[in-house]
Protein backbone atom coordinates (compact mmCIF):
# COMPACT_ATOMS: atom_id res chain seq x y z
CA UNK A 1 1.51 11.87 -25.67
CA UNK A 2 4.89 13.39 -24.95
CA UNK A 3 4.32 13.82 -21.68
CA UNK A 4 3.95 9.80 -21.35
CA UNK A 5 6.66 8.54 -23.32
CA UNK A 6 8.76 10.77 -21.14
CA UNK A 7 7.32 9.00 -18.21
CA UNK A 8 7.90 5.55 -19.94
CA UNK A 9 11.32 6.92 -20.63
CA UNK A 10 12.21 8.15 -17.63
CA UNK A 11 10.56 5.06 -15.34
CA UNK A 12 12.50 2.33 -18.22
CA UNK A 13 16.08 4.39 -17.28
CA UNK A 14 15.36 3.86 -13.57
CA UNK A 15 14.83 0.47 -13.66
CA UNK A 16 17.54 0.00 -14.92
CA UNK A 17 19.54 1.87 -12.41
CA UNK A 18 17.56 -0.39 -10.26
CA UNK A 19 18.95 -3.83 -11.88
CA UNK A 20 22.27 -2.55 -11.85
CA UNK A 21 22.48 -1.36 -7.74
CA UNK A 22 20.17 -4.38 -6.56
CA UNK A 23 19.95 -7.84 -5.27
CA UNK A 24 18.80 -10.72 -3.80
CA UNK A 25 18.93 -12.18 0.08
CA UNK A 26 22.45 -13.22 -0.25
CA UNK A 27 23.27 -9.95 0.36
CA UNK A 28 21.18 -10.35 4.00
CA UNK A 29 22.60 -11.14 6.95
CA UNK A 30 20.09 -10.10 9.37
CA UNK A 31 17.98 -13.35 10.74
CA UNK A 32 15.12 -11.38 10.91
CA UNK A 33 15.25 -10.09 7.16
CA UNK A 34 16.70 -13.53 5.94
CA UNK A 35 13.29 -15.26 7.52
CA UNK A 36 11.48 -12.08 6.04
CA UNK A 37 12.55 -12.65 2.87
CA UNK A 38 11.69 -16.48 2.74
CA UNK A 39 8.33 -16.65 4.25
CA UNK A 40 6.96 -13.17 3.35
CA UNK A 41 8.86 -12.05 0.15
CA UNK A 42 9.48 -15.13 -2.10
CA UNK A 43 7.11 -17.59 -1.05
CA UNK A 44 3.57 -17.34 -2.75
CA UNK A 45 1.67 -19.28 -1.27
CA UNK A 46 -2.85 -19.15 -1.72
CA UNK A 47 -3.82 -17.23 1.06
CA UNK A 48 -7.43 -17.77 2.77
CA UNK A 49 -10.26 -16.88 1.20
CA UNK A 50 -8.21 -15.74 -1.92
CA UNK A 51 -10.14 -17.73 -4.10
CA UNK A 52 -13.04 -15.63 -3.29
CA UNK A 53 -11.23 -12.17 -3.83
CA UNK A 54 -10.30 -13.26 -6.78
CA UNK A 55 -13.76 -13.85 -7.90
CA UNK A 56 -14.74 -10.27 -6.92
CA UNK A 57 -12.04 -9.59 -9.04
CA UNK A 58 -12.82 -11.53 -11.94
CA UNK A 59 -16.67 -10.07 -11.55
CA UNK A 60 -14.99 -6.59 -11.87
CA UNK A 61 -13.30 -6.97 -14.82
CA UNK A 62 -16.19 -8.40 -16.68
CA UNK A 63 -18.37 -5.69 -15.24
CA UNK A 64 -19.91 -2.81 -17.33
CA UNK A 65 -20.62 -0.14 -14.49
CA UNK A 66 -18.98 3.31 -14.57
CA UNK A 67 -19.04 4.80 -11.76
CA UNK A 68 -18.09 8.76 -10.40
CA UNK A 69 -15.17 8.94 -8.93
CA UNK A 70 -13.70 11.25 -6.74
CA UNK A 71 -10.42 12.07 -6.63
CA UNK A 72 -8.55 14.40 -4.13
CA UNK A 73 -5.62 13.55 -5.61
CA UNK A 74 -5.01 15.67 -8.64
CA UNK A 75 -5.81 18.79 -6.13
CA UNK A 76 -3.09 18.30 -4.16
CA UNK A 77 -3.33 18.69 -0.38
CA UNK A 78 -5.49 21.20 0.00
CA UNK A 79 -7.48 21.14 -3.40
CA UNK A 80 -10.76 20.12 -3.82
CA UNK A 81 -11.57 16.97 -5.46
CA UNK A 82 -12.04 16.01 -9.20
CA UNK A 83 -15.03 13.79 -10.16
CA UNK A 84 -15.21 12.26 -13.66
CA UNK A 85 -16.85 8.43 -15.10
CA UNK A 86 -14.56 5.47 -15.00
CA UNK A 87 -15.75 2.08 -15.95
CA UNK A 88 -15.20 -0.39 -13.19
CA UNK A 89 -13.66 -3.00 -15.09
CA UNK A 90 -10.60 0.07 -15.85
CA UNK A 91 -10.07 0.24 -12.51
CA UNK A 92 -9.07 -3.14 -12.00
CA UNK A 93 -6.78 -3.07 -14.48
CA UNK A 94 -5.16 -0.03 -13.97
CA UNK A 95 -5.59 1.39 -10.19
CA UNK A 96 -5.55 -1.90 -7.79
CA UNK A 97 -2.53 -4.00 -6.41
CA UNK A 98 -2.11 -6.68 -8.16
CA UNK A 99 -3.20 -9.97 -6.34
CA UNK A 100 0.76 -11.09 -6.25
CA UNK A 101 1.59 -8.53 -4.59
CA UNK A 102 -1.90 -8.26 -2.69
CA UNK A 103 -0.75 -11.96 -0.98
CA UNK A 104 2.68 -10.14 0.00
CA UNK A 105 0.47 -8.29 2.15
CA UNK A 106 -1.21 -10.92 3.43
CA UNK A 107 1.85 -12.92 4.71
CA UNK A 108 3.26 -9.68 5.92
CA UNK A 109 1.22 -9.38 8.10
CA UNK A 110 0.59 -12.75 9.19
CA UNK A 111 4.68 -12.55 9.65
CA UNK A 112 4.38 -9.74 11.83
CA UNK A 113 0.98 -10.44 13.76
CA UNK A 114 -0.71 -7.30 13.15
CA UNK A 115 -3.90 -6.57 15.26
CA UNK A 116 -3.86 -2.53 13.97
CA UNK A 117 -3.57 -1.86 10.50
CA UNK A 118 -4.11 1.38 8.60
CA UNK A 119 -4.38 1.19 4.77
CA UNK A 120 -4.79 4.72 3.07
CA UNK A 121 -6.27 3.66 -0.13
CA UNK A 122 -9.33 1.89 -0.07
CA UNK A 123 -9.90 1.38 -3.65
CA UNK A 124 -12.11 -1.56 -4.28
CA UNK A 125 -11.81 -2.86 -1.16
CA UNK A 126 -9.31 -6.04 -2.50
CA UNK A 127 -6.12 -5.64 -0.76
CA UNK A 128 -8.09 -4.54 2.40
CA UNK A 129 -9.97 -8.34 2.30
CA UNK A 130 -6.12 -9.82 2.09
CA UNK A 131 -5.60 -7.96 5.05
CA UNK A 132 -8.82 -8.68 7.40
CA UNK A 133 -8.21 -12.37 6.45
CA UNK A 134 -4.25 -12.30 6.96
CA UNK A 135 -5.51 -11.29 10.76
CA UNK A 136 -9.82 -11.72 11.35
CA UNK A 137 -8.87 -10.36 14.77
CA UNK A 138 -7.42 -7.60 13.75
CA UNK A 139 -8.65 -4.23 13.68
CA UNK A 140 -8.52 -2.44 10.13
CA UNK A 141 -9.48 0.98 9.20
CA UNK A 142 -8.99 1.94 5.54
CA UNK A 143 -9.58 5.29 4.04
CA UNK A 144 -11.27 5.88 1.22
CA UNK A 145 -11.80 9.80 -0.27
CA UNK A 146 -14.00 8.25 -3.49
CA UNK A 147 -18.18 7.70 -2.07
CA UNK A 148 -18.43 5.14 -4.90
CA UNK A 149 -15.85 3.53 -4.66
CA UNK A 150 -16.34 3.15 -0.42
CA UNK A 151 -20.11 1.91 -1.68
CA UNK A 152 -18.22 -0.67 -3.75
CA UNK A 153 -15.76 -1.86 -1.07
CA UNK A 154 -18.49 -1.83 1.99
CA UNK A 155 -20.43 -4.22 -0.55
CA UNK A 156 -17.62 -6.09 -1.53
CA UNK A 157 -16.73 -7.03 2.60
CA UNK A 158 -20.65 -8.14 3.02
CA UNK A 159 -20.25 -10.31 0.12
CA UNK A 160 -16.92 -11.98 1.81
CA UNK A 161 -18.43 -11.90 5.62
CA UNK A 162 -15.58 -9.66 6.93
CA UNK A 163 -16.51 -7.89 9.58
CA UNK A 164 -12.99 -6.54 11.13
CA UNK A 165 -12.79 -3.68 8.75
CA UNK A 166 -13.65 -0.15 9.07
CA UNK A 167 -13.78 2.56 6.09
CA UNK A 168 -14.10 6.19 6.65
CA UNK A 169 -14.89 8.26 3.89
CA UNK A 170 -13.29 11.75 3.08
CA UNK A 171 -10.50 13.13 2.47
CA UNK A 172 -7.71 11.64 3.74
CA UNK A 173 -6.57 14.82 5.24
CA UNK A 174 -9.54 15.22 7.13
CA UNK A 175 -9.74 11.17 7.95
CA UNK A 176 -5.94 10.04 9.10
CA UNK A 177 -6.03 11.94 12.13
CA UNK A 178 -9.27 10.20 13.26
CA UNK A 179 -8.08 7.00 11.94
CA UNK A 180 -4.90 6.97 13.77
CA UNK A 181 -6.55 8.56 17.39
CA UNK A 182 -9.40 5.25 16.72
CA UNK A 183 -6.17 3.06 16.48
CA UNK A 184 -4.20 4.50 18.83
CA UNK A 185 -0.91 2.76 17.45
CA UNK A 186 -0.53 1.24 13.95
CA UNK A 187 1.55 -2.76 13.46
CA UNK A 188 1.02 -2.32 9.49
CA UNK A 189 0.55 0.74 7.24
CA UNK A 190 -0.17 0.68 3.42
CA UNK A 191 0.06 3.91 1.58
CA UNK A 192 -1.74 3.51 -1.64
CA UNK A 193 -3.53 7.02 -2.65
CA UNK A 194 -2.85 10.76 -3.51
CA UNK A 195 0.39 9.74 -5.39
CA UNK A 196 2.59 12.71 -4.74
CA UNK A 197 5.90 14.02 -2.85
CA UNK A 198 4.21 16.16 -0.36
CA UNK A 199 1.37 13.56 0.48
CA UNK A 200 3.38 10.87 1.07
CA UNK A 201 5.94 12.79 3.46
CA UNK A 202 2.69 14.21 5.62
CA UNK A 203 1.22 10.64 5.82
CA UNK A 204 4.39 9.21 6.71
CA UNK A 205 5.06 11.88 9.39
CA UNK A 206 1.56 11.67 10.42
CA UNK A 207 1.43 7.78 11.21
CA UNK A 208 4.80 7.70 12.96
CA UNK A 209 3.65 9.31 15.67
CA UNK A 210 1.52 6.19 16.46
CA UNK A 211 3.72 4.16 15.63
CA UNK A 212 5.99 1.70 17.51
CA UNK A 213 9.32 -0.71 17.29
CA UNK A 214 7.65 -3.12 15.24
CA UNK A 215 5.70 -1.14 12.96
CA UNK A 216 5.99 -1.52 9.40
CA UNK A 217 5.05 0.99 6.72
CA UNK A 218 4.62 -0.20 3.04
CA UNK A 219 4.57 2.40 0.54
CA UNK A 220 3.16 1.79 -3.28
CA UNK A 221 4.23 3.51 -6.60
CA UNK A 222 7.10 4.94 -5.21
CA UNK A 223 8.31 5.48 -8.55
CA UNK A 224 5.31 6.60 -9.99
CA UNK A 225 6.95 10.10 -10.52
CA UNK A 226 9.88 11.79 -9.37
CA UNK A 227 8.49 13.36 -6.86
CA UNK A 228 7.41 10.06 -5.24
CA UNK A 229 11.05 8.89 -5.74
CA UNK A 230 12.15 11.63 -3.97
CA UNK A 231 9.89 11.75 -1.58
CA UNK A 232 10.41 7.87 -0.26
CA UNK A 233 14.10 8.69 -0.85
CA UNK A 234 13.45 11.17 2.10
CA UNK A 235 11.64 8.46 4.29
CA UNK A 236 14.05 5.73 4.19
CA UNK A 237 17.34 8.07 4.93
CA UNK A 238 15.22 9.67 7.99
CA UNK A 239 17.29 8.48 11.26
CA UNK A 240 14.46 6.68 12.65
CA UNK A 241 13.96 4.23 9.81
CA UNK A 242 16.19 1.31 10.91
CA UNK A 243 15.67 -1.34 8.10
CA UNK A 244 14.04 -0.09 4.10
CA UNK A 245 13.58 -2.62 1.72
CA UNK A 246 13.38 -1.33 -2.01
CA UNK A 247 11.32 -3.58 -4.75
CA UNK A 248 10.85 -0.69 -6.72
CA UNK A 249 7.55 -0.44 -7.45
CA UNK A 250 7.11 -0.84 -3.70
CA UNK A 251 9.08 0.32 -0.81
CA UNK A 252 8.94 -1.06 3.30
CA UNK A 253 10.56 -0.08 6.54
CA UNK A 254 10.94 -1.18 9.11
CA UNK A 255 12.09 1.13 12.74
CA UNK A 256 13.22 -1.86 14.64
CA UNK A 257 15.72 -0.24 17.46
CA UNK A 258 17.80 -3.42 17.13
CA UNK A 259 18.66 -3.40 14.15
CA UNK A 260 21.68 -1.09 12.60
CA UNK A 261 20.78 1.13 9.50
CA UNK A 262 20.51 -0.68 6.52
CA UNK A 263 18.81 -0.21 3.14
CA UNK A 264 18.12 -3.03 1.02
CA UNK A 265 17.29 -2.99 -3.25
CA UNK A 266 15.97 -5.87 -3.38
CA UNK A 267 14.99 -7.90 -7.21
CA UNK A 268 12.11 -9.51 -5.50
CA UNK A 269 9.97 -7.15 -7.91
């Protein structure tokens, strides 16, 4: 119990930091991040097929399977996994992107035109739909260390019809190098499992070397400990990273040669 309300404490004081040293766009000048923030950011508009996600969603929540899962996570990089019952309807509320920022996403990478897209993370499978139907064309592979919850997802993209996505199952140190050679270069990365310092930095460091001048690499719960604080504190000053965009709970950059160095706190939470 301690151990929490430190967290609480700790997560309350930095956003509050966060209020105090952030803003809105008025404090962009770019064109590129002022049309960034007004059709990907802070419009919210339905995106295709969303009604149907949401449905899965909804179907989730009232659900009363427990499923196994696995998670690499708590092992650190080279542990072995950890597999305990979870009821399905937990994970929703808990573990999954919420559909706001799910449709973020979505217009991202509309905005962007991805046709390669990486999400480490698989989860349920939601954010991945929001993806495939940002893009149908596109070419998605998602990782997924958790069998049931890849059996979930696969079922979950039959249900909706897509057929552009990829999961590979394992862990994700064994996977991401197999994902990335498949892709060969990566237009959109979401980071969204093994929340700690050390994985993050490795994934980062890992898809950069497939990446390109318009890649863009989204990173969730970066302040879901210190460590990840630190850790995308670390990605964002690294001299390569041209443009980072801080909402906190999520962080983005961008390595777009044209642009000078700039980072960005940004309210748009």
């Amino acid at each position: 119990m301690n151990s929490k309300l430190t967290q609480r404490a700790w997560l309350a004081g930095r956003f509050v930091d966060f209020l105090l040293h952030s803003g809105n766009r008025y404090r962009v000048h770019s064109p590129f991040l002022y049309s960034l923030i007004g059709e990907v950011i802070r419009a919210d508009k339905p995106a295709d097929g969303g009604e149907e996600i949401g449905q899965i969603r909804q179907e989730c929540l009232k659900s009363k399977e427990i499923i196994n899962k696995t998670d690499f996570g708590n092992g650190g990089i080279q542990g072995h996994g950890i597999i305990y019952p979870v009821r399905l309807r937990r994970l929703v509320m808990t573990s999954l992107t919420s559909p706001r920022h799910a449709r973020r996403l979505y217009r991202l990478a509309r905005f962007i035109k991805a046709e390669r897209i990486l999400e480490i993370g698989t989860s349920l499978g939601l954010t991945t739909a929001y993806l495939a139907r940002a893009n149908p064309g596109a070419r998605i592979i998602t990782l997924e260390g958790c069998p049931e919850l890849s059996r979930k997802a696969r079922e979950h993209f039959k249900w909706l019809g897509l057929e552009n996505i990829e999961v590979m199952e394992g862990r994700f140190e064994d996977t991401l190098p197999k994902a990335l050679d498949r892709l060969g270069s990566v237009d959109l990365v979401f980071i969204d499992g093994n929340h700690r310092k050390e994985a993050m930095l490795y994934y980062y460091e890992k898809c950069l070397a497939h990446s390109g001048n318009d890649t863009v690499m989204v990173f969730d719960d970066i302040r879901a400990s210190a460590g990840m604080e630190q850790a995308w504190e670390l990605v964002w000053q690294k001299q390569e990273v041209r443009i980072s965009l801080d909402f906190f709970f999520t962080g983005w950059v961008f390595f777009r040669k044209e642009s000078s160095k700039q980072h960005f706190r940004l309210r748009y939470i």
